[in-house]
Protein backbone atom coordinates (compact mmCIF):
# COMPACT_ATOMS: atom_id res chain seq x y z
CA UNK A 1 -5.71 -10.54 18.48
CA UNK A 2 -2.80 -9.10 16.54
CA UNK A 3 -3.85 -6.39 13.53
CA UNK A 4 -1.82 -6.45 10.84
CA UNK A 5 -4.09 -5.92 7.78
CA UNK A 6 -5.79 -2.43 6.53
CA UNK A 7 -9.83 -3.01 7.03
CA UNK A 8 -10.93 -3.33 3.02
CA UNK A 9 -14.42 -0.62 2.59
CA UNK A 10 -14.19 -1.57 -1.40
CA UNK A 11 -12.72 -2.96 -4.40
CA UNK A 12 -12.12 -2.35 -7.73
CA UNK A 13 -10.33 -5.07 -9.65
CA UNK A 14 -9.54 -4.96 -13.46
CA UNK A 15 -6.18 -6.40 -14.23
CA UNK A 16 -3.97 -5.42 -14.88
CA UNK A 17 -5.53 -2.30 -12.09
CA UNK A 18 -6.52 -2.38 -9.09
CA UNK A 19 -8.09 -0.17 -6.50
CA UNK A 20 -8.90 -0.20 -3.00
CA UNK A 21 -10.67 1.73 -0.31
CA UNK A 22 -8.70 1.11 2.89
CA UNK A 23 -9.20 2.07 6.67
CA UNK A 24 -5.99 1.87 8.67
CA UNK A 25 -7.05 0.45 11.90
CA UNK A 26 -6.40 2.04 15.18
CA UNK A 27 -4.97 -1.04 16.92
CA UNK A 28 -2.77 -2.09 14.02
CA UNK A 29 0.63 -3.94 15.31
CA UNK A 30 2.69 -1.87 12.67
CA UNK A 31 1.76 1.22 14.76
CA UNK A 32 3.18 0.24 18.03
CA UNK A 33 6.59 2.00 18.35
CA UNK A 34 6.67 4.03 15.14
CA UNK A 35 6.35 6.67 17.16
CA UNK A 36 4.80 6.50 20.24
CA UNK A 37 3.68 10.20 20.98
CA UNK A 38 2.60 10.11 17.57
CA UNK A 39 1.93 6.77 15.89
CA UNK A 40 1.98 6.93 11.96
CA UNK A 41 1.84 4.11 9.55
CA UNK A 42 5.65 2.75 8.42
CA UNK A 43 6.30 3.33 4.78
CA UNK A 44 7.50 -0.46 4.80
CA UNK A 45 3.79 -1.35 5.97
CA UNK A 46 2.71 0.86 2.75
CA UNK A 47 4.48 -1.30 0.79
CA UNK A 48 4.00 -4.34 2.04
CA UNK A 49 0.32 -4.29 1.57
CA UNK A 50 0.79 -3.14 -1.92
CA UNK A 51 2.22 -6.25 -2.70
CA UNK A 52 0.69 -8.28 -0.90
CA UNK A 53 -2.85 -6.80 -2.46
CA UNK A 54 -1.40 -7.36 -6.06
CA UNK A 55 0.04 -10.72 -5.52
CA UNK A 56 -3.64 -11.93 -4.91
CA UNK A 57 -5.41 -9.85 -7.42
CA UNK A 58 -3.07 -8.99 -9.73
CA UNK A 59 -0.78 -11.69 -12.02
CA UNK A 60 2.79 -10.37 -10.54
CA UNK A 61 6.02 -13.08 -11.59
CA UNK A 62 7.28 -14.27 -8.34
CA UNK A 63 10.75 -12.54 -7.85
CA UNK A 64 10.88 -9.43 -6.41
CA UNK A 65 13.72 -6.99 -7.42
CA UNK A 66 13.28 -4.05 -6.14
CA UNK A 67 11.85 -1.30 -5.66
CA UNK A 68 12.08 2.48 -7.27
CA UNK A 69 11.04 6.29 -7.49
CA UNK A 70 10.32 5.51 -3.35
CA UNK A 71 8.48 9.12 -2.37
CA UNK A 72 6.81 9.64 1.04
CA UNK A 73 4.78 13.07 1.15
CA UNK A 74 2.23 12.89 4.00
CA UNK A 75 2.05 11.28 7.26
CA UNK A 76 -0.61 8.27 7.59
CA UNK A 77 -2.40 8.34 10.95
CA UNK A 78 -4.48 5.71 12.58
CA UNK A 79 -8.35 6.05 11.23
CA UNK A 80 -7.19 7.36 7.83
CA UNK A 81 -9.15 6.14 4.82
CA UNK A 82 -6.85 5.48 2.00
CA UNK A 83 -7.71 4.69 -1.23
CA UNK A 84 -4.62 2.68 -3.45
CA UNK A 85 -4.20 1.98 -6.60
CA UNK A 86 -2.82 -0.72 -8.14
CA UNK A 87 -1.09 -0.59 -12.22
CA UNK A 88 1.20 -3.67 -13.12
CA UNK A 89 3.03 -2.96 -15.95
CA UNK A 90 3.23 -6.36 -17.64
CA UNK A 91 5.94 -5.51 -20.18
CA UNK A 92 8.51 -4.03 -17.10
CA UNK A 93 7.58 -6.42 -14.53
CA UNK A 94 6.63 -3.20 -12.84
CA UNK A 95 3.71 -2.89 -10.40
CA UNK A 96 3.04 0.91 -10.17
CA UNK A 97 0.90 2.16 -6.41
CA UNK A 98 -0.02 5.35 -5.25
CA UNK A 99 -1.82 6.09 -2.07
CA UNK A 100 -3.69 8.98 -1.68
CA UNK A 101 -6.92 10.81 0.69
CA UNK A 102 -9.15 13.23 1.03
CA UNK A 103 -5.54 14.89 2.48
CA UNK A 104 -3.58 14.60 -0.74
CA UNK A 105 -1.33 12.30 -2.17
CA UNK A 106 0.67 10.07 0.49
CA UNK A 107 3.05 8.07 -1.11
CA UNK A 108 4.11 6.34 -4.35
CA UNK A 109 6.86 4.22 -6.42
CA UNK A 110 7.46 1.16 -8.44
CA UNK A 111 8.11 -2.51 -7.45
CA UNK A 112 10.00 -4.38 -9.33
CA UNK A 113 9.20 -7.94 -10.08
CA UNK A 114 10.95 -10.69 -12.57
């Protein structure tokens, strides 16, 4: 069986924020290759679940953009618990995340939707 989802501990949803308590699972497919010595979770896989989350608990407009203010600060391992959080902006079209752990902050930005 092929991982490709975070395991979900909790949720908080109250559009338009949303927060989640995430475990990144040690046989995720995203973790294969990226790097093998060392396996970390890809910053694309970051974002990919933050969309995906919001686009089913969240009321996002269908067209994505882009995406800005990109910043990757720590390293996410296999077994981290993550907690993200979730802000759509309705006015901008802008869906704000932020991951972060016991460890700090590990990335952030804005998606752009319209």
């Amino acid at each position: 069986m092929t991982v490709l989802d975070p395991i979900i501990v909790s949720q908080d949803i109250d559009p338009p924020r949303a927060e989640f308590e995430l475990i990144v699972p040690k046989d995720l497919f995203y973790l294969q290759g990226h790097f093998p010595a060392n396996p970390v979770l890809p910053g694309v896989t970051q974002v990919h679940w933050a969309i995906s989350l919001a686009r089913t608990h969240l009321p996002l407009k269908e067209t994505f953009l882009g995406i800005e203010a990109l910043k990757f600060h720590l390293l996410v391992m296999p077994d981290t618990h993550l907690k993200l959080t979730l802000e759509h902006i309705k006015s901008s079209g802008k869906l704000r995340f932020r991951y972060t752990s016991d460890a700090g902050l590990h990335s952030h930005g804005r998606i752009l939707f319209g």
